[in-house]
PDB file of N, CA and C in Angstrom:
ATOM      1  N   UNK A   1     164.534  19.592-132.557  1.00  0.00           N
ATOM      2  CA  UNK A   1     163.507  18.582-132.576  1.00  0.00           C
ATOM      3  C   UNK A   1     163.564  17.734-131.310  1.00  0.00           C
ATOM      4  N   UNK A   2     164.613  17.330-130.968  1.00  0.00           N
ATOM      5  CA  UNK A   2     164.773  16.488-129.587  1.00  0.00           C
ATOM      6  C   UNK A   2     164.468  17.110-128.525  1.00  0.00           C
ATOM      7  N   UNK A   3     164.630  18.550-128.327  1.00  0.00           N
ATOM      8  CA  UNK A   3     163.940  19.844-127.394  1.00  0.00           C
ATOM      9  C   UNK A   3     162.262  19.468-126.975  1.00  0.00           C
ATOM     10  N   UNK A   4     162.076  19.783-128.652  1.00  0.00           N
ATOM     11  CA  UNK A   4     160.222  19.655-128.343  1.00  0.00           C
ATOM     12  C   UNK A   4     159.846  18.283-128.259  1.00  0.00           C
ATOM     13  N   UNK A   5     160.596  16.944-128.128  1.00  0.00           N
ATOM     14  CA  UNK A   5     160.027  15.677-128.011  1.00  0.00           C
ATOM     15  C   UNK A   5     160.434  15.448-126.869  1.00  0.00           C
ATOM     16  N   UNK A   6     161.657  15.923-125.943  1.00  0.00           N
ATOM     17  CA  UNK A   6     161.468  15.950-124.705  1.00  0.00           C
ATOM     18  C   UNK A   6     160.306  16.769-123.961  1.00  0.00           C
ATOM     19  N   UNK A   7     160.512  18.169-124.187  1.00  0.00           N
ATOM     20  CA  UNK A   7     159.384  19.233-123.418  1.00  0.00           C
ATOM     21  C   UNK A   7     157.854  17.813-123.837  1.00  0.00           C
ATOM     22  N   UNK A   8     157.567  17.568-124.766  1.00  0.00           N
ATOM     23  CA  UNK A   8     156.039  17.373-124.936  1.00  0.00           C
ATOM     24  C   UNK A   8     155.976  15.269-124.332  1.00  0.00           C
ATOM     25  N   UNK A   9     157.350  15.031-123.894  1.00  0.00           N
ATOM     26  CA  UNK A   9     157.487  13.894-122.948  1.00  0.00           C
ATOM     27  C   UNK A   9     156.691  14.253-121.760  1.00  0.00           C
ATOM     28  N   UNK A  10     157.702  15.689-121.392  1.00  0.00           N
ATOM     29  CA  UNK A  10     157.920  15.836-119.584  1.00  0.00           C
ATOM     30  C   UNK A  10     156.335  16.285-119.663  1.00  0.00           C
ATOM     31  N   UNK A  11     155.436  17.460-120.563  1.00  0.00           N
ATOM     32  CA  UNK A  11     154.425  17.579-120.131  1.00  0.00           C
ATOM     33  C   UNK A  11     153.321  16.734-120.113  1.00  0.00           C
ATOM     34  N   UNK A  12     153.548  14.967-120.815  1.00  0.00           N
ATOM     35  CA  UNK A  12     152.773  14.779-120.791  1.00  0.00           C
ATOM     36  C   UNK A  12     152.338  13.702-119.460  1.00  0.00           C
ATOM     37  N   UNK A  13     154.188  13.594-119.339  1.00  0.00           N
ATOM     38  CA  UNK A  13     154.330  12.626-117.746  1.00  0.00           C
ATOM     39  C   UNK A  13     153.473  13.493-116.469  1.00  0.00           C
ATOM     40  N   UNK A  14     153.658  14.784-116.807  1.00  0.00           N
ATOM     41  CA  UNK A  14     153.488  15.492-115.551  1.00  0.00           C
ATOM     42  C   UNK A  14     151.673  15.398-115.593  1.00  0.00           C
ATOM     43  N   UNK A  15     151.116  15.901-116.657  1.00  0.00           N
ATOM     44  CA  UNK A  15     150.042  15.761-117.278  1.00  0.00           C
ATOM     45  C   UNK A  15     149.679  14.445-116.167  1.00  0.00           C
ATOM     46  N   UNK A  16     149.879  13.319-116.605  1.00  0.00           N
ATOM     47  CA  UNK A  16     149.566  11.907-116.064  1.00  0.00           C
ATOM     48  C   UNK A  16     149.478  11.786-115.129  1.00  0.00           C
ATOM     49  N   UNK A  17     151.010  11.995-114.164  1.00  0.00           N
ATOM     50  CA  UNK A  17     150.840  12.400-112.762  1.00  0.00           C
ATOM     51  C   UNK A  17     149.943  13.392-112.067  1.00  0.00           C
ATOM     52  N   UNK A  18     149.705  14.174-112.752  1.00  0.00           N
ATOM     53  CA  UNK A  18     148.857  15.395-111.836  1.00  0.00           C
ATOM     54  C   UNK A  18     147.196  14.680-111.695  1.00  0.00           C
ATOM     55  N   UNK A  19     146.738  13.882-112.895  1.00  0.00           N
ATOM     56  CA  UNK A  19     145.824  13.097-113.429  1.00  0.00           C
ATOM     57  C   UNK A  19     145.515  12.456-112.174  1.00  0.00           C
ATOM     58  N   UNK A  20     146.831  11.303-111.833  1.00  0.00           N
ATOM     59  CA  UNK A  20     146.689  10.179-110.751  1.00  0.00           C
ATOM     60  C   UNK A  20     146.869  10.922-109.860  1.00  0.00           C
ATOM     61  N   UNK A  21     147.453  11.557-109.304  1.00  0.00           N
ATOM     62  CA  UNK A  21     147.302  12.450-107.912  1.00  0.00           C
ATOM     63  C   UNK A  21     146.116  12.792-108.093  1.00  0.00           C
ATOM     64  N   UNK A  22     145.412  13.700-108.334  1.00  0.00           N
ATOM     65  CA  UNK A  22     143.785  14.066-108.340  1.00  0.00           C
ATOM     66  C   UNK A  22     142.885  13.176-108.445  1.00  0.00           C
ATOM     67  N   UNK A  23     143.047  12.048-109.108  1.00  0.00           N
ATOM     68  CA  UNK A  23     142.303  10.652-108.842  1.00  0.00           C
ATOM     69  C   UNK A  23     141.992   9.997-107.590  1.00  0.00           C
ATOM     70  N   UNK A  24     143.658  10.122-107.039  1.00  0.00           N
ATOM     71  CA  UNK A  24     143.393   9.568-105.575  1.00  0.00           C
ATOM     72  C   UNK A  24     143.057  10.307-104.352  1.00  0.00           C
ATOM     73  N   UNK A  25     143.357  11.736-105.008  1.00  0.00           N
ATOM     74  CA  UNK A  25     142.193  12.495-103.885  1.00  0.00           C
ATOM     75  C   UNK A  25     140.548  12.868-103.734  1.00  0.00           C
ATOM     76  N   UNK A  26     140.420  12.050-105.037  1.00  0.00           N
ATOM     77  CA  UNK A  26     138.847  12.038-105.418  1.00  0.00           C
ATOM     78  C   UNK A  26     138.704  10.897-104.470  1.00  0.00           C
ATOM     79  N   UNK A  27     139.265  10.000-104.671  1.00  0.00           N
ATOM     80  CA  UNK A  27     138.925   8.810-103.866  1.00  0.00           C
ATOM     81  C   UNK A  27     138.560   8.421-102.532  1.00  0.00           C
ATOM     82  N   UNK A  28     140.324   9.613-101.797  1.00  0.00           N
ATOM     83  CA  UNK A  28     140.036   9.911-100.652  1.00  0.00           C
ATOM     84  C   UNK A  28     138.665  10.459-100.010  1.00  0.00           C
ATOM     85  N   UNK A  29     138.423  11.522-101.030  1.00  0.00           N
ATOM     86  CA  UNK A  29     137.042  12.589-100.528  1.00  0.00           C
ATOM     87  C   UNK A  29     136.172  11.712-100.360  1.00  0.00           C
ATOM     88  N   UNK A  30     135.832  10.607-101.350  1.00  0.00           N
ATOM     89  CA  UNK A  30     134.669  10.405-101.770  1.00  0.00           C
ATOM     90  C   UNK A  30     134.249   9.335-100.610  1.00  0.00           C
ATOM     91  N   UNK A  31     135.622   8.649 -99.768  1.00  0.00           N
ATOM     92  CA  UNK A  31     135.767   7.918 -98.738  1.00  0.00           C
ATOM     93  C   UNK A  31     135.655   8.389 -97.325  1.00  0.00           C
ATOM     94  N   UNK A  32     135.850   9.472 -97.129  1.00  0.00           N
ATOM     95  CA  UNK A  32     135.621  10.430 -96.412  1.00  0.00           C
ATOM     96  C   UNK A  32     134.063  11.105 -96.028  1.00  0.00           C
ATOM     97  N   UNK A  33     132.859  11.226 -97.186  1.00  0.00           N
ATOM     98  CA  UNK A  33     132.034  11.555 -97.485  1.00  0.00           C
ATOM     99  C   UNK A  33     131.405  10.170 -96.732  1.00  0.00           C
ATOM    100  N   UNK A  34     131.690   9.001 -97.088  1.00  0.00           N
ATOM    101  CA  UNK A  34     130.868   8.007 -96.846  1.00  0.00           C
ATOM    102  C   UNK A  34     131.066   7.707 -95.371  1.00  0.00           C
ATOM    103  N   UNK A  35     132.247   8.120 -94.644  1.00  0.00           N
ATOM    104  CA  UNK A  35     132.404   7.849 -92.951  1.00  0.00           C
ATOM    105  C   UNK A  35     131.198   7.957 -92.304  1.00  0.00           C
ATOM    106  N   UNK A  36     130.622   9.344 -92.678  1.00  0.00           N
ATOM    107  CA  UNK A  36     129.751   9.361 -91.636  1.00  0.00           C
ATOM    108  C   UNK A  36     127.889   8.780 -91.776  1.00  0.00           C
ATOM    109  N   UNK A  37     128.057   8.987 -92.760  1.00  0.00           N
ATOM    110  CA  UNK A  37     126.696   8.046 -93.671  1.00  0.00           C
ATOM    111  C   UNK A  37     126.889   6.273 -93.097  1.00  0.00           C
ATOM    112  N   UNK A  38     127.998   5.736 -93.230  1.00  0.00           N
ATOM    113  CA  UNK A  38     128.449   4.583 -92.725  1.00  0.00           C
ATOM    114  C   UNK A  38     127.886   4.422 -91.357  1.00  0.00           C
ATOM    115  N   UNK A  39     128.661   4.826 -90.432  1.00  0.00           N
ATOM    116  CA  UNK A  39     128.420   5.241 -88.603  1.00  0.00           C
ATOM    117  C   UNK A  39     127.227   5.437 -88.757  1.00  0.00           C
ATOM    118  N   UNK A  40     126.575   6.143 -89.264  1.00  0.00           N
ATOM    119  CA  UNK A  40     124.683   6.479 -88.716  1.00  0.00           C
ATOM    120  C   UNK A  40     124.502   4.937 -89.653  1.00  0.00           C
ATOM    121  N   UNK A  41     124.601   4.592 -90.180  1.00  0.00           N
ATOM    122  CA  UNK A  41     124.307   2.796 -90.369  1.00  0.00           C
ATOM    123  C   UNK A  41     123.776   2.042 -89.207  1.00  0.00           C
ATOM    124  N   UNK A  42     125.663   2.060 -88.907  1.00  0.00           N
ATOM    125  CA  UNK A  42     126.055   1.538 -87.665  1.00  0.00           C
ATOM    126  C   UNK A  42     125.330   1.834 -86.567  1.00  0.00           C
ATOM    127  N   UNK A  43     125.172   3.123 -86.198  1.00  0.00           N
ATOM    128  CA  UNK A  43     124.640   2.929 -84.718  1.00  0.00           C
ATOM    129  C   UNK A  43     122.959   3.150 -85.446  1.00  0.00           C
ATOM    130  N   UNK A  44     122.031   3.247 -86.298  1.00  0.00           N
ATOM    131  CA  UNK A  44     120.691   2.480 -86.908  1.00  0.00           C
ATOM    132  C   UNK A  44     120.467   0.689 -86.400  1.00  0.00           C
ATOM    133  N   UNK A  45     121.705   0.110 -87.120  1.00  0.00           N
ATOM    134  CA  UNK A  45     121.462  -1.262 -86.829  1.00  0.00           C
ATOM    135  C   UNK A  45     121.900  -1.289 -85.638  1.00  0.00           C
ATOM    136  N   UNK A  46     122.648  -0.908 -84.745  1.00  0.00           N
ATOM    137  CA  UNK A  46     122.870  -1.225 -82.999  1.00  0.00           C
ATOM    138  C   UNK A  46     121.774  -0.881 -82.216  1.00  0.00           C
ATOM    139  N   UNK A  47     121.103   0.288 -82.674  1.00  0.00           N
ATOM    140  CA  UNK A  47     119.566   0.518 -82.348  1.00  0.00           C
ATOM    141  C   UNK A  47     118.654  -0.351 -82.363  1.00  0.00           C
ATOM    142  N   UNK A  48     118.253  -1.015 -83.448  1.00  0.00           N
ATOM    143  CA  UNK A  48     117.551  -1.758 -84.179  1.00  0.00           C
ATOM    144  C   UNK A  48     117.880  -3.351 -82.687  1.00  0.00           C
ATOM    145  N   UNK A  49     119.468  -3.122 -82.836  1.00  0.00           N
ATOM    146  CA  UNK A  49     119.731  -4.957 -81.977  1.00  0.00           C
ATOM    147  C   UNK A  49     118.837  -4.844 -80.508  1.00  0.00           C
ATOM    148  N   UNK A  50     119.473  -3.380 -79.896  1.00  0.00           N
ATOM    149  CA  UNK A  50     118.839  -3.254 -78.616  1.00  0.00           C
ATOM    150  C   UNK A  50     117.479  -3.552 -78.679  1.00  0.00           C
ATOM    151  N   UNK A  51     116.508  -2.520 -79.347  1.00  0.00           N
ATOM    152  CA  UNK A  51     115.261  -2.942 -79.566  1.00  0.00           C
ATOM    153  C   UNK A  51     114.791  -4.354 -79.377  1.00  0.00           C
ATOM    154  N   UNK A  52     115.707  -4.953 -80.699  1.00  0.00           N
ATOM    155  CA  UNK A  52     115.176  -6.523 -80.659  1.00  0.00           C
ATOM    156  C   UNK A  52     115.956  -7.156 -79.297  1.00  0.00           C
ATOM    157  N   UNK A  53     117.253  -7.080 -78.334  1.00  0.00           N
ATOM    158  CA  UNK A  53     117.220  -7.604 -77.477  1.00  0.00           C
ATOM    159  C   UNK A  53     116.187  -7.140 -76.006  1.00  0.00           C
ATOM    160  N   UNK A  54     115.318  -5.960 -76.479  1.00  0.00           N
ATOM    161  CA  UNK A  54     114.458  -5.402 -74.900  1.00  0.00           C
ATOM    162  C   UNK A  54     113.682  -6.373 -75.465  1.00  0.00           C
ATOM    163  N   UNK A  55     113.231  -6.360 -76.553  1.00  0.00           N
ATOM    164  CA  UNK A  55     111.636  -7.669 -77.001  1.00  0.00           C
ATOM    165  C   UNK A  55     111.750  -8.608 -76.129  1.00  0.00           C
ATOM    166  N   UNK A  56     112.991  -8.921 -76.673  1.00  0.00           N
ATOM    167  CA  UNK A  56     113.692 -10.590 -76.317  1.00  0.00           C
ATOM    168  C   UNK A  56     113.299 -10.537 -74.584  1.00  0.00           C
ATOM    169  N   UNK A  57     113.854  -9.898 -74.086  1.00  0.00           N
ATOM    170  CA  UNK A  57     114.274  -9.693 -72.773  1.00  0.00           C
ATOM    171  C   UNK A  57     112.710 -10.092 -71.830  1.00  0.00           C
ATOM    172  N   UNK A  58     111.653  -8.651 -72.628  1.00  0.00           N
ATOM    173  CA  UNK A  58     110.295  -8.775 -72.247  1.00  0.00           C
ATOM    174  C   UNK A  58     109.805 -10.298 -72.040  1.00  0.00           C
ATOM    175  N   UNK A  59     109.638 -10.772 -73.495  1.00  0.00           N
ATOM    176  CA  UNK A  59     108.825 -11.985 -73.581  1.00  0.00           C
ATOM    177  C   UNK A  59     109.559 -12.904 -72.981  1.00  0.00           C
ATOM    178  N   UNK A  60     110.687 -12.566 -72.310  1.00  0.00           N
ATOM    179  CA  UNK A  60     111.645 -13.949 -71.354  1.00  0.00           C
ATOM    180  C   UNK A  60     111.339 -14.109 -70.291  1.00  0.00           C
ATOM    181  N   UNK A  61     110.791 -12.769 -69.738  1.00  0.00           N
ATOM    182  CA  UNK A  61     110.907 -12.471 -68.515  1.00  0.00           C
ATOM    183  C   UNK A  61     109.603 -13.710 -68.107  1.00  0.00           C
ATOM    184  N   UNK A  62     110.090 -14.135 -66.658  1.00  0.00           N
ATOM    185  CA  UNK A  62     109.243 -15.188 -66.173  1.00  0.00           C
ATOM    186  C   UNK A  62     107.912 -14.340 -65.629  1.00  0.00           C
ATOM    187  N   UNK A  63     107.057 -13.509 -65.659  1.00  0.00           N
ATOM    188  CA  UNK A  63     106.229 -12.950 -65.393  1.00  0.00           C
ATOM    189  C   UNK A  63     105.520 -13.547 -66.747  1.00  0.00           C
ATOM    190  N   UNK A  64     106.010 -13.137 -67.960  1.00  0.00           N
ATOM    191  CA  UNK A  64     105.427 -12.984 -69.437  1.00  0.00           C
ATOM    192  C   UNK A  64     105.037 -14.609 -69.376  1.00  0.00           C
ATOM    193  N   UNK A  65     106.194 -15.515 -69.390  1.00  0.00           N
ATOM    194  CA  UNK A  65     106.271 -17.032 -69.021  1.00  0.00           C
ATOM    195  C   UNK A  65     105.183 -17.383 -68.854  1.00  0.00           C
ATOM    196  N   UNK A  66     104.846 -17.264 -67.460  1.00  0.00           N
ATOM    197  CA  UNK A  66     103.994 -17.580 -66.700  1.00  0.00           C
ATOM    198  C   UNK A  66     102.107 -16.812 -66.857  1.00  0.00           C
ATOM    199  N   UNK A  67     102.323 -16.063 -67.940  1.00  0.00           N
ATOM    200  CA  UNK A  67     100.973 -15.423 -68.749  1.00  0.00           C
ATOM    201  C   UNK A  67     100.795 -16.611 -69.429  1.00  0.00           C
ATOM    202  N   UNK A  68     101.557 -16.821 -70.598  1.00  0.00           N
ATOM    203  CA  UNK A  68     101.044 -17.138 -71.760  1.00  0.00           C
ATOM    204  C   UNK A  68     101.026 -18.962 -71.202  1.00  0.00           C
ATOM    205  N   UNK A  69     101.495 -19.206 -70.429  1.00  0.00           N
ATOM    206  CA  UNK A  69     101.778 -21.145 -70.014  1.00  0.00           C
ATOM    207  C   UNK A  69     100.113 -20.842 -69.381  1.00  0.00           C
ATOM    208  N   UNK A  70      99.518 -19.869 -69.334  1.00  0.00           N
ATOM    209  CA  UNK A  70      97.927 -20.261 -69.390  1.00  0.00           C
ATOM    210  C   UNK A  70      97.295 -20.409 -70.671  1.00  0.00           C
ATOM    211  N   UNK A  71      97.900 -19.958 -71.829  1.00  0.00           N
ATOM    212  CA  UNK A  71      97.042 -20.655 -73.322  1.00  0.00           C
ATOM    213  C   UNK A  71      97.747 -21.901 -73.546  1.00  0.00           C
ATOM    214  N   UNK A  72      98.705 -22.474 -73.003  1.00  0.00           N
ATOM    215  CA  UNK A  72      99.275 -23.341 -73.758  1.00  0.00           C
ATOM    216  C   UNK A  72      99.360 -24.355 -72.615  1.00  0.00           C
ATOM    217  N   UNK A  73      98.548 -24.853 -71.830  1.00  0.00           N
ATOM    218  CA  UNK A  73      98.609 -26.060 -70.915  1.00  0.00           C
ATOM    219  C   UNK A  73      98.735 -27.521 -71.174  1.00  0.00           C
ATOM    220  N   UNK A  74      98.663 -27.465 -72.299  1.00  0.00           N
ATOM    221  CA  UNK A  74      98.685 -29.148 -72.682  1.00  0.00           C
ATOM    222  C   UNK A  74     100.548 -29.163 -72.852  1.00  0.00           C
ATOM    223  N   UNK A  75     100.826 -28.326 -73.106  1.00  0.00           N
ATOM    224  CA  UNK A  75     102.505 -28.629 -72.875  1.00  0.00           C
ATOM    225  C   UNK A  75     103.518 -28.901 -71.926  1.00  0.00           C
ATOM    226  N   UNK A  76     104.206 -29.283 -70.933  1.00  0.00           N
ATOM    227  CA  UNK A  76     104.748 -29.352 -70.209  1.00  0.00           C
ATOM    228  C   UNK A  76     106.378 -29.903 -70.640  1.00  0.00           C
ATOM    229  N   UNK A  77     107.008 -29.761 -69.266  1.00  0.00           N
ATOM    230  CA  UNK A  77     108.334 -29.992 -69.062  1.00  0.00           C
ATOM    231  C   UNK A  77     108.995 -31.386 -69.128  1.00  0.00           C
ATOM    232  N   UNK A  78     109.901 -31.855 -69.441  1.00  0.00           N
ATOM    233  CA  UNK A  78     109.634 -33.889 -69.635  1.00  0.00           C
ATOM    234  C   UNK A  78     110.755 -33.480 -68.675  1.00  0.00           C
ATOM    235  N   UNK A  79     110.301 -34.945 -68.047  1.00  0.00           N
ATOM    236  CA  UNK A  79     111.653 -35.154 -66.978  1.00  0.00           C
ATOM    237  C   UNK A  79     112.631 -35.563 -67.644  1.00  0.00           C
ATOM    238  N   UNK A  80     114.079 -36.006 -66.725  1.00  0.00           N
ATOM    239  CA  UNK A  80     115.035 -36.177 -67.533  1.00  0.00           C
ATOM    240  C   UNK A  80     115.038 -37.696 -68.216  1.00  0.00           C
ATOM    241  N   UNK A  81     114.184 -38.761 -67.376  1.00  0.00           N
ATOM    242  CA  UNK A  81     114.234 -39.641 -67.769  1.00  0.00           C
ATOM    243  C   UNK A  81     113.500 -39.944 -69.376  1.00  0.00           C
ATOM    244  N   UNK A  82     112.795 -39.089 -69.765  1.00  0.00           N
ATOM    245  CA  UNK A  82     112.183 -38.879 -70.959  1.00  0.00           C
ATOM    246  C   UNK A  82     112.904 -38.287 -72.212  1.00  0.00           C
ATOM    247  N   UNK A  83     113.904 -37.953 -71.847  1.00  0.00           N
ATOM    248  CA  UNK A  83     114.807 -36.785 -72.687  1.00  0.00           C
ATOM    249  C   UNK A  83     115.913 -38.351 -72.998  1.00  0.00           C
ATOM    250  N   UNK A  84     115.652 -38.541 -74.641  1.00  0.00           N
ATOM    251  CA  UNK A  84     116.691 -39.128 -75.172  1.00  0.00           C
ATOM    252  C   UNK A  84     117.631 -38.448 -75.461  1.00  0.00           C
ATOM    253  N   UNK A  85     118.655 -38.840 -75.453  1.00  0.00           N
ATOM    254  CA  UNK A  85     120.484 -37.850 -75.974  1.00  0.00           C
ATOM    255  C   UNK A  85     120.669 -38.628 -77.132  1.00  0.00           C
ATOM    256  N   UNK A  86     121.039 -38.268 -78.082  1.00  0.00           N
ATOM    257  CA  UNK A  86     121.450 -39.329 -79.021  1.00  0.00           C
ATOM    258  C   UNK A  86     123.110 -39.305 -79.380  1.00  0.00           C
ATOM    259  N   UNK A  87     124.103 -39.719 -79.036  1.00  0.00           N
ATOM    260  CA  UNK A  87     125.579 -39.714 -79.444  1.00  0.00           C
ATOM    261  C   UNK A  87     125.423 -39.419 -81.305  1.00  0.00           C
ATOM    262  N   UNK A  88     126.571 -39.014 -81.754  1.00  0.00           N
ATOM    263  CA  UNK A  88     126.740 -39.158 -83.109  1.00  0.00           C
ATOM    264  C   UNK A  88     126.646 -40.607 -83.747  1.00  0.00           C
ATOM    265  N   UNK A  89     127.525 -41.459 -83.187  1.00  0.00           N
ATOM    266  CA  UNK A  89     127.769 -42.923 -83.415  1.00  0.00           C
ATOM    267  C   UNK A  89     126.447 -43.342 -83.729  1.00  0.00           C
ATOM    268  N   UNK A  90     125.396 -43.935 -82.356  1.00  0.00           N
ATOM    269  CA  UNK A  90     124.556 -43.981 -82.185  1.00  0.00           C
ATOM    270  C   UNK A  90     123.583 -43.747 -83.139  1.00  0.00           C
ATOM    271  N   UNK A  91     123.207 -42.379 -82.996  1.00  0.00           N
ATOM    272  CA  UNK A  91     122.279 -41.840 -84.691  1.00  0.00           C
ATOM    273  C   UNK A  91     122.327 -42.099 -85.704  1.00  0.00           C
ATOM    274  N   UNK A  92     123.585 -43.078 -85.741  1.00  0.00           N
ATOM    275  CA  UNK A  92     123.945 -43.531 -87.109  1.00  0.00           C
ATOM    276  C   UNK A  92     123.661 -45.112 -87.198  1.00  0.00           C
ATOM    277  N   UNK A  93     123.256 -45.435 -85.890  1.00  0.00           N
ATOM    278  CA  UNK A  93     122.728 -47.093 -86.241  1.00  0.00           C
ATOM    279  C   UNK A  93     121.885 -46.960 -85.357  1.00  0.00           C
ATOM    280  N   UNK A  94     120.718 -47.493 -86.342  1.00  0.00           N
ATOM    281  CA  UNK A  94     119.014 -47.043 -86.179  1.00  0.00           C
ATOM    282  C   UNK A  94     118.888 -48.703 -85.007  1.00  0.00           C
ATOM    283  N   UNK A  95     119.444 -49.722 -85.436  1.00  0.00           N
ATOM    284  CA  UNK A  95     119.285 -50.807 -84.730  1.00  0.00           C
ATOM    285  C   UNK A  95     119.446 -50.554 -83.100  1.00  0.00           C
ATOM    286  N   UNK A  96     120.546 -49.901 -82.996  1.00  0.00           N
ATOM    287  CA  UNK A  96     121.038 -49.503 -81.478  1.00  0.00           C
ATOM    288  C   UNK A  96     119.794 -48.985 -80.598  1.00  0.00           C
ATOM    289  N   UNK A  97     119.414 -48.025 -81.248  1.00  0.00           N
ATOM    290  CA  UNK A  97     118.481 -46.875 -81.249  1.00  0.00           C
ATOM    291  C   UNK A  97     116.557 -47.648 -80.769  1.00  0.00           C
ATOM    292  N   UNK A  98     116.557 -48.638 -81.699  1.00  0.00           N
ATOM    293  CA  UNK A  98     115.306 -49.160 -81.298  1.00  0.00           C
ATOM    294  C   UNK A  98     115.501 -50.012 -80.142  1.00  0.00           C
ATOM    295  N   UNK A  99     116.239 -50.913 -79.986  1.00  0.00           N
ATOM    296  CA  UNK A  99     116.721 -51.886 -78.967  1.00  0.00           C
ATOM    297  C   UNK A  99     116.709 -51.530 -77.750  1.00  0.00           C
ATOM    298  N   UNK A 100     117.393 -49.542 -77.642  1.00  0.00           N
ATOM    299  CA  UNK A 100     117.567 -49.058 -76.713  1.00  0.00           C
ATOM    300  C   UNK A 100     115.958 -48.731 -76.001  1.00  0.00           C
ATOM    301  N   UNK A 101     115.054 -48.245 -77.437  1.00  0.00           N
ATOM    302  CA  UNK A 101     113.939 -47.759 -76.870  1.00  0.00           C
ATOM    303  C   UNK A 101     112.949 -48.825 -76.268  1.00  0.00           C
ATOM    304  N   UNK A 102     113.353 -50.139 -77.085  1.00  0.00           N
ATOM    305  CA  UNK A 102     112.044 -51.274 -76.607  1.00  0.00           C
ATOM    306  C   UNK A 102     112.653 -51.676 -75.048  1.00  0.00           C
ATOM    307  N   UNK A 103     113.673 -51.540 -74.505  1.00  0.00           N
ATOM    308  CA  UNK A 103     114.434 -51.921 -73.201  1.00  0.00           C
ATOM    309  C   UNK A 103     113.360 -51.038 -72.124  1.00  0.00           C
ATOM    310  N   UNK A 104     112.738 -49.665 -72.297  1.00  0.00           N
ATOM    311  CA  UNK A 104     112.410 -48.883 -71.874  1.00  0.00           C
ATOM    312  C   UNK A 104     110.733 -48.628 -71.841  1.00  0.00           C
ATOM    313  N   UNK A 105     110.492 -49.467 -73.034  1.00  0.00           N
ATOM    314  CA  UNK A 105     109.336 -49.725 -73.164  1.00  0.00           C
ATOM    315  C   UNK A 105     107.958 -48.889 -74.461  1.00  0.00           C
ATOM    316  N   UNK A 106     109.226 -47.715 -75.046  1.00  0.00           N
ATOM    317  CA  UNK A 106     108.818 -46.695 -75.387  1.00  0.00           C
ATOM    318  C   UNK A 106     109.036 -47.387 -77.182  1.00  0.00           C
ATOM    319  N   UNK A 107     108.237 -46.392 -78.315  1.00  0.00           N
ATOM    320  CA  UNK A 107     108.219 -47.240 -79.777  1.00  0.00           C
ATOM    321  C   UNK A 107     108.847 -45.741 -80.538  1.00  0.00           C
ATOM    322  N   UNK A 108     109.713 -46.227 -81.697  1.00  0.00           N
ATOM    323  CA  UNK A 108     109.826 -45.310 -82.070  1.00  0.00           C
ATOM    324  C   UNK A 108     108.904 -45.036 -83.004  1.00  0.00           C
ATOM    325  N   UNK A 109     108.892 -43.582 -83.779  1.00  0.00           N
ATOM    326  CA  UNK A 109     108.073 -42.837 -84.037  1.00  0.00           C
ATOM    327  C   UNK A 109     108.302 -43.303 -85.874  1.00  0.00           C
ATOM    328  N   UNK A 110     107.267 -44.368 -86.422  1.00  0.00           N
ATOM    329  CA  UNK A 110     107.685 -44.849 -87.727  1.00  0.00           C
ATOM    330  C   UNK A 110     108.284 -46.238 -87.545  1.00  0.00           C
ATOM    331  N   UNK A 111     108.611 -46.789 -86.316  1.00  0.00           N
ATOM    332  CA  UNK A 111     109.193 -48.322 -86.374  1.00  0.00           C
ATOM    333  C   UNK A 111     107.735 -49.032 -86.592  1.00  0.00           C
ATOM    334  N   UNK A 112     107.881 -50.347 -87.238  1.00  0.00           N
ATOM    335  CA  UNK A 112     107.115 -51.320 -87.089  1.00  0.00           C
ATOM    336  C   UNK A 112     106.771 -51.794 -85.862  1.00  0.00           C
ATOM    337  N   UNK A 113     105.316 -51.974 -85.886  1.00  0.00           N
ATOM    338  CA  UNK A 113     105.138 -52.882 -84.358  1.00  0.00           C
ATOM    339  C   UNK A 113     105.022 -54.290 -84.596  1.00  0.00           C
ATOM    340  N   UNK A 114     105.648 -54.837 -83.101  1.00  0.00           N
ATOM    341  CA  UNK A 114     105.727 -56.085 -82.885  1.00  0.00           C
ATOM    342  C   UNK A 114     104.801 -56.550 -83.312  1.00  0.00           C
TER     343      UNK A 114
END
């Protein structure tokens, strides 16, 4: 009796093991299978970036610029003296902020007028 409760131990350990070994070569395969499906992803979306960086590139180019700044003339470039910076500090006290702009002569956008 201890014969056949060992033998039907060992076959069922081996059983188990042979189980998980073949499991993890399913796994492997199935990881394997997906490499190259993956990569044609990969170089799809690297395709896809170039594309969108030639667009980019086109409509940058100062030729293109200099097309379309004929539909859009009411826009222009502000000098630097026009270009507020705002510090962090600063942005955080609105008082600073108006004081600075009435010094300059300019209103902010929503302040009360004098």
């Amino acid at each position: 009796m201890s014969f056949v409760l060992k033998f039907a131990s060992f076959v069922s350990l081996l059983g188990f093991f042979t189980y998980s070994y073949l499991d993890r070569q399913n796994d492997c395969t199935r990881l394997k299978i997906q490499i190259p499906q993956m990569s044609q992803e990969i170089a799809d979306v690297r395709e896809k970036n170039r594309a969108i960086q030639y667009q980019i590139e086109c409509f940058e180019r100062p030729g293109h610029l200099l097309e379309i700044a004929s539909v859009y003339p009411h826009l222009k470039f502000p000098f630097m003296e026009e270009i507020l910076i705002l510090n962090e500090g600063i942005a955080l006290l609105p008082v600073l902020k108006e004081e600075r702009l009435k010094k300059k002569g300019e209103m902010m956008i929503g302040a009360k007028q004098p």
